[in-house]
PDB file of N, CA and C in Angstrom:
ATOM      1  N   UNK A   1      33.356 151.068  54.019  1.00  0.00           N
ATOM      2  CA  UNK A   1      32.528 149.982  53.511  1.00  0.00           C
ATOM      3  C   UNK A   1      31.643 149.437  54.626  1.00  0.00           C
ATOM      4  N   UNK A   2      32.297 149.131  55.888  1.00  0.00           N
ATOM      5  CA  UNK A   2      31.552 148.577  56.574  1.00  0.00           C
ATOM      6  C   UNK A   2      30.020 149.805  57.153  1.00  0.00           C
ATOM      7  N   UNK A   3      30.115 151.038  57.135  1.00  0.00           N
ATOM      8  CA  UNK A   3      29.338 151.952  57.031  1.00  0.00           C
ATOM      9  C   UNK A   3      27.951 151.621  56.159  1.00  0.00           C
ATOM     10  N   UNK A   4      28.725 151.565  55.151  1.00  0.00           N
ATOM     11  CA  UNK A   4      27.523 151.510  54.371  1.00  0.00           C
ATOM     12  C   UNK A   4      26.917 150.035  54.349  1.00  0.00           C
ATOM     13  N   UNK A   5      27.402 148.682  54.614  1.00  0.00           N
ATOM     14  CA  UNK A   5      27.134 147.678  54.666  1.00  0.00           C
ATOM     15  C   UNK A   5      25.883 147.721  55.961  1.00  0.00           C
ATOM     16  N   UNK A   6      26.324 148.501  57.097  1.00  0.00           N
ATOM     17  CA  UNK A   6      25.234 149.270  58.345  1.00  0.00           C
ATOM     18  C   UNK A   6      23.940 149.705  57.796  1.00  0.00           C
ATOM     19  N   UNK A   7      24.239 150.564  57.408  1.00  0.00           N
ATOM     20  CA  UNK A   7      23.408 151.427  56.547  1.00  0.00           C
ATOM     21  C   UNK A   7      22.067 150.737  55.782  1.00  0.00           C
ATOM     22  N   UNK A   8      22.914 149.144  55.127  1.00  0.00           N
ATOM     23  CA  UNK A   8      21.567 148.906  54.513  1.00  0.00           C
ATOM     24  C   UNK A   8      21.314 147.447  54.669  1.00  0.00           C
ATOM     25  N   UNK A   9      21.613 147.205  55.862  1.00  0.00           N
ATOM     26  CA  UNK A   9      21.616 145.903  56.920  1.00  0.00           C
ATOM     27  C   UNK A   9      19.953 145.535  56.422  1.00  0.00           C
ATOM     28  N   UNK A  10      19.231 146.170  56.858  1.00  0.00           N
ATOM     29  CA  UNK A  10      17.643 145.221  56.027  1.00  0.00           C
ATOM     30  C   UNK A  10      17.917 144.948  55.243  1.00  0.00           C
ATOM     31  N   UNK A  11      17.881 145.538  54.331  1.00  0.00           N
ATOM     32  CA  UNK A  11      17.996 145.211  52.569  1.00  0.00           C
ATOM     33  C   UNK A  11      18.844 143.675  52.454  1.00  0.00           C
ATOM     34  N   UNK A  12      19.914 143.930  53.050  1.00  0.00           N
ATOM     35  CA  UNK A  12      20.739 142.802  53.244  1.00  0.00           C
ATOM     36  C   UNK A  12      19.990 141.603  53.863  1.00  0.00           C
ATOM     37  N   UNK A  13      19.971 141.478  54.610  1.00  0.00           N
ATOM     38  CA  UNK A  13      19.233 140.722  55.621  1.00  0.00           C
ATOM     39  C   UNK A  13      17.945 140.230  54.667  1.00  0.00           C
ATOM     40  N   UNK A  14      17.348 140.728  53.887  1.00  0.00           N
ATOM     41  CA  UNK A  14      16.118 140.541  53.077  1.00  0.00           C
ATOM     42  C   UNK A  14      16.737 139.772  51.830  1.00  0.00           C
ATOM     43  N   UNK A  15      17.415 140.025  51.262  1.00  0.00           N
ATOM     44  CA  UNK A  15      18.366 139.459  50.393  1.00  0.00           C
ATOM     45  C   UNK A  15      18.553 138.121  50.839  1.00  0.00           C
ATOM     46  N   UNK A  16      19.439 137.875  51.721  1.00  0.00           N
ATOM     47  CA  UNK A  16      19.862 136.332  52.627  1.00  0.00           C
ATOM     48  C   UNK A  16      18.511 135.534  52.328  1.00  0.00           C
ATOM     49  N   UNK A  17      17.414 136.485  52.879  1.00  0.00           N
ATOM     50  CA  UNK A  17      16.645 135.614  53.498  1.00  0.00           C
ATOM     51  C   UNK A  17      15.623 135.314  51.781  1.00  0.00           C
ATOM     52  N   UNK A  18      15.554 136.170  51.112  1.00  0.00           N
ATOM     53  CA  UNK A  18      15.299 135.597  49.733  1.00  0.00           C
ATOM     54  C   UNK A  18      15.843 134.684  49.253  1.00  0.00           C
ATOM     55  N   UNK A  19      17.224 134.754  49.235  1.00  0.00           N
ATOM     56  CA  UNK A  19      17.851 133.575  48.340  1.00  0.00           C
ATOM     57  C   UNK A  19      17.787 131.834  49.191  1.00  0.00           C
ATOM     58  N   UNK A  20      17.667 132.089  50.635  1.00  0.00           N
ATOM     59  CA  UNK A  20      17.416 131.158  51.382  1.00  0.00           C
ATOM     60  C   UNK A  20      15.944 130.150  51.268  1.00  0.00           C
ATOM     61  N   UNK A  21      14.858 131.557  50.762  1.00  0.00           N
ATOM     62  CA  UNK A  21      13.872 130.530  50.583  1.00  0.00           C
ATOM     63  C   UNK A  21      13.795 129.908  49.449  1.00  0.00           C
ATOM     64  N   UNK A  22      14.432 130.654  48.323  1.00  0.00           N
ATOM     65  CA  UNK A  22      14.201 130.103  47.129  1.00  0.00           C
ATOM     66  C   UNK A  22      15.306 129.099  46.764  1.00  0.00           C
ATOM     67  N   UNK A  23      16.330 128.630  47.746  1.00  0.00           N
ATOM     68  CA  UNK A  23      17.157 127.585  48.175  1.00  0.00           C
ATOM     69  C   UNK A  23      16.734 126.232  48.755  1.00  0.00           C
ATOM     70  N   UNK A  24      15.811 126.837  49.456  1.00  0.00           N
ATOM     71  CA  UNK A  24      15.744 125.438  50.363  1.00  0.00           C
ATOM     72  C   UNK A  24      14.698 124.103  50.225  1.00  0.00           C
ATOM     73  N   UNK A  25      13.985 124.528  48.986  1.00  0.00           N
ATOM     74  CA  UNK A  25      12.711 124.036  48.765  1.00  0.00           C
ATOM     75  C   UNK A  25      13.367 122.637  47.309  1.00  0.00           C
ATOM     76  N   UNK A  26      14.564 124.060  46.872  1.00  0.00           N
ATOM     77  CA  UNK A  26      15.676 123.139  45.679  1.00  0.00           C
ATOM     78  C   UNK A  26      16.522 122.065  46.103  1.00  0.00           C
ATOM     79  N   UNK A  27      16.975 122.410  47.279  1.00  0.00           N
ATOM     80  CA  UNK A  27      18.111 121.016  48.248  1.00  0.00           C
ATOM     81  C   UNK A  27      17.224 120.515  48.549  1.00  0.00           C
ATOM     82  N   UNK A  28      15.912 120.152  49.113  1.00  0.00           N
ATOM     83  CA  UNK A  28      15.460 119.739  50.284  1.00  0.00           C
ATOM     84  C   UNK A  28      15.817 119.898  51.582  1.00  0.00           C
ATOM     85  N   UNK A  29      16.198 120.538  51.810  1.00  0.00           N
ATOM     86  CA  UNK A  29      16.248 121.077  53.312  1.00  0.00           C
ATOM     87  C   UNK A  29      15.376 121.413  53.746  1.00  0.00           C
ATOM     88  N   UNK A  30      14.774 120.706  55.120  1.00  0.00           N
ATOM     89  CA  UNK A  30      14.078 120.756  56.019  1.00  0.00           C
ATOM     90  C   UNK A  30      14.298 120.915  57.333  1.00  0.00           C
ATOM     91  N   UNK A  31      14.184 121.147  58.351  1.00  0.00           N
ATOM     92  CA  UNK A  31      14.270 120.791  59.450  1.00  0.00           C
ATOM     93  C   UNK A  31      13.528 122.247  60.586  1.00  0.00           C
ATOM     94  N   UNK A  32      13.323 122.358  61.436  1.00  0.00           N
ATOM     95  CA  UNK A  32      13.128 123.157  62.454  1.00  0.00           C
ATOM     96  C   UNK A  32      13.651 123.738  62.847  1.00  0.00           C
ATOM     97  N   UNK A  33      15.043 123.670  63.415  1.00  0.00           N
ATOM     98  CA  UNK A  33      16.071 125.175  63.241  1.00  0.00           C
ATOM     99  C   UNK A  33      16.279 125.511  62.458  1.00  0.00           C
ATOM    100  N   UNK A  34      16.306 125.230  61.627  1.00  0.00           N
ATOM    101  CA  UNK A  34      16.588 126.071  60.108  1.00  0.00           C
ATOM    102  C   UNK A  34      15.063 127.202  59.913  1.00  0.00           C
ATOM    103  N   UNK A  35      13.839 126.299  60.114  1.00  0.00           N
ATOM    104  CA  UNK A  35      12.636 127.247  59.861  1.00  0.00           C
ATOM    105  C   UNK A  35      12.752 128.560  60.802  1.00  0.00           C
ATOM    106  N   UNK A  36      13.015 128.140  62.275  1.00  0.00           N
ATOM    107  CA  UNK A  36      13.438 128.800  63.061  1.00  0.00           C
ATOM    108  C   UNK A  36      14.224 129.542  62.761  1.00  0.00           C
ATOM    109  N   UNK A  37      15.173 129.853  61.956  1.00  0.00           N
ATOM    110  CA  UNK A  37      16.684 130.656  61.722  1.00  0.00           C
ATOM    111  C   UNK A  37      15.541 131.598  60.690  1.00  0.00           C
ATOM    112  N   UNK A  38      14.761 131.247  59.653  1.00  0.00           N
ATOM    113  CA  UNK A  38      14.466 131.867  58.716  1.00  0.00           C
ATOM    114  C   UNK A  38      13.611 132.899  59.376  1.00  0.00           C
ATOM    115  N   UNK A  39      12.517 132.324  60.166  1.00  0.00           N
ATOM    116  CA  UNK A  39      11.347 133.114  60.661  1.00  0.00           C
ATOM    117  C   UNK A  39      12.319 134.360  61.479  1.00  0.00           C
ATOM    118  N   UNK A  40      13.431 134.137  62.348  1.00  0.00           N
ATOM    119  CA  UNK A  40      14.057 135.028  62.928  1.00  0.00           C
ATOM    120  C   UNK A  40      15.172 136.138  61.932  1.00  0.00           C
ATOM    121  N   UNK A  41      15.232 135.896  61.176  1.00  0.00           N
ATOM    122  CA  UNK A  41      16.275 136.234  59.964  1.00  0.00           C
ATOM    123  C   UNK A  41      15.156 137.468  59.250  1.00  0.00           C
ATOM    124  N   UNK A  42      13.894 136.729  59.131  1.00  0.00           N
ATOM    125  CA  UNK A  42      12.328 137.691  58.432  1.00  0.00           C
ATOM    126  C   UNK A  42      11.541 138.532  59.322  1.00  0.00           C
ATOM    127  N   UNK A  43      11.818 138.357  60.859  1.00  0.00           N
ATOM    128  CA  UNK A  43      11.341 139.677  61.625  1.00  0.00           C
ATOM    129  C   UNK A  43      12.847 140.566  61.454  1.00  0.00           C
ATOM    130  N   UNK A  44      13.763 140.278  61.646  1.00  0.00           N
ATOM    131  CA  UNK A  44      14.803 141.303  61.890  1.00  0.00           C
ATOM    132  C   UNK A  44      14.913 142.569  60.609  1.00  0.00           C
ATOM    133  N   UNK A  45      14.633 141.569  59.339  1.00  0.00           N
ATOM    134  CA  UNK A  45      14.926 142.194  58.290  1.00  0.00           C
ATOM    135  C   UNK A  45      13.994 143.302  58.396  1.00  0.00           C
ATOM    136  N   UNK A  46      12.765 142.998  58.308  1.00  0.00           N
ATOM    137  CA  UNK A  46      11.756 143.676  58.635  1.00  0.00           C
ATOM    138  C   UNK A  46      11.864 144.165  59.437  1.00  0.00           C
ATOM    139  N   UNK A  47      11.855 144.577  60.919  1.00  0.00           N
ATOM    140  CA  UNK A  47      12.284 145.505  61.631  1.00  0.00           C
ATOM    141  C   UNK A  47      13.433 146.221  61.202  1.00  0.00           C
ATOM    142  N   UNK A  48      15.006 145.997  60.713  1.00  0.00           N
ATOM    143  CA  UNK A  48      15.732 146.845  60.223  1.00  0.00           C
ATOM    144  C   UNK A  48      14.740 148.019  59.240  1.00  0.00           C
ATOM    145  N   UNK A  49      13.966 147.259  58.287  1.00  0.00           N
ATOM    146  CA  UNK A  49      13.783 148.182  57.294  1.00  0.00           C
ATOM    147  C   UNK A  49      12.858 149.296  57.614  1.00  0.00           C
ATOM    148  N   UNK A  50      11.942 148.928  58.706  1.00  0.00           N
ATOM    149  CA  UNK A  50      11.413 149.601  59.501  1.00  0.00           C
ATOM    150  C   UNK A  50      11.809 150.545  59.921  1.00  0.00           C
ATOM    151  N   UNK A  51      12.633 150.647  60.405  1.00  0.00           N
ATOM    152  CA  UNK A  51      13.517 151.694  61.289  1.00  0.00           C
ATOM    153  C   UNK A  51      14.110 152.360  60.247  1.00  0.00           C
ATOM    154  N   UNK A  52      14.609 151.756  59.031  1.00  0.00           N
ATOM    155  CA  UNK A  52      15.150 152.811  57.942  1.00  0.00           C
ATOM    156  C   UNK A  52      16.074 152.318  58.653  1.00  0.00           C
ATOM    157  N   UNK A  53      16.893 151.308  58.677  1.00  0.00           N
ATOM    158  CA  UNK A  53      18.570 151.026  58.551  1.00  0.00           C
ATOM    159  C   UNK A  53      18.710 150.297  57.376  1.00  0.00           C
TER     160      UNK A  53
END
């Protein structure tokens, strides 16, 4: 499991970061590390998928 969880680490990572935006706008959550966490959360994903992981 954890193999394949490797395997499709973007996808994943893209996922998080979907449900996060379409989360945070519903709580109100704001703040700057958090934007920070997202913007870093949306290059990685993107680079994973890049690479084909």
């Amino acid at each position: 499991m954890f193999f394949r969880a490797k395997r499709n680490l973007g996808l994943l990572l893209t996922g998080v970061w979907l449900i996060l935006t379409g989360l945070l706008p519903l709580l109100n959550l704001t703040h700057n590390a958090l934007t920070l966490v997202m913007q870093i959360l949306a290059i990685a994903a993107g680079a994973l998928l890049i690479m084909g992981r």
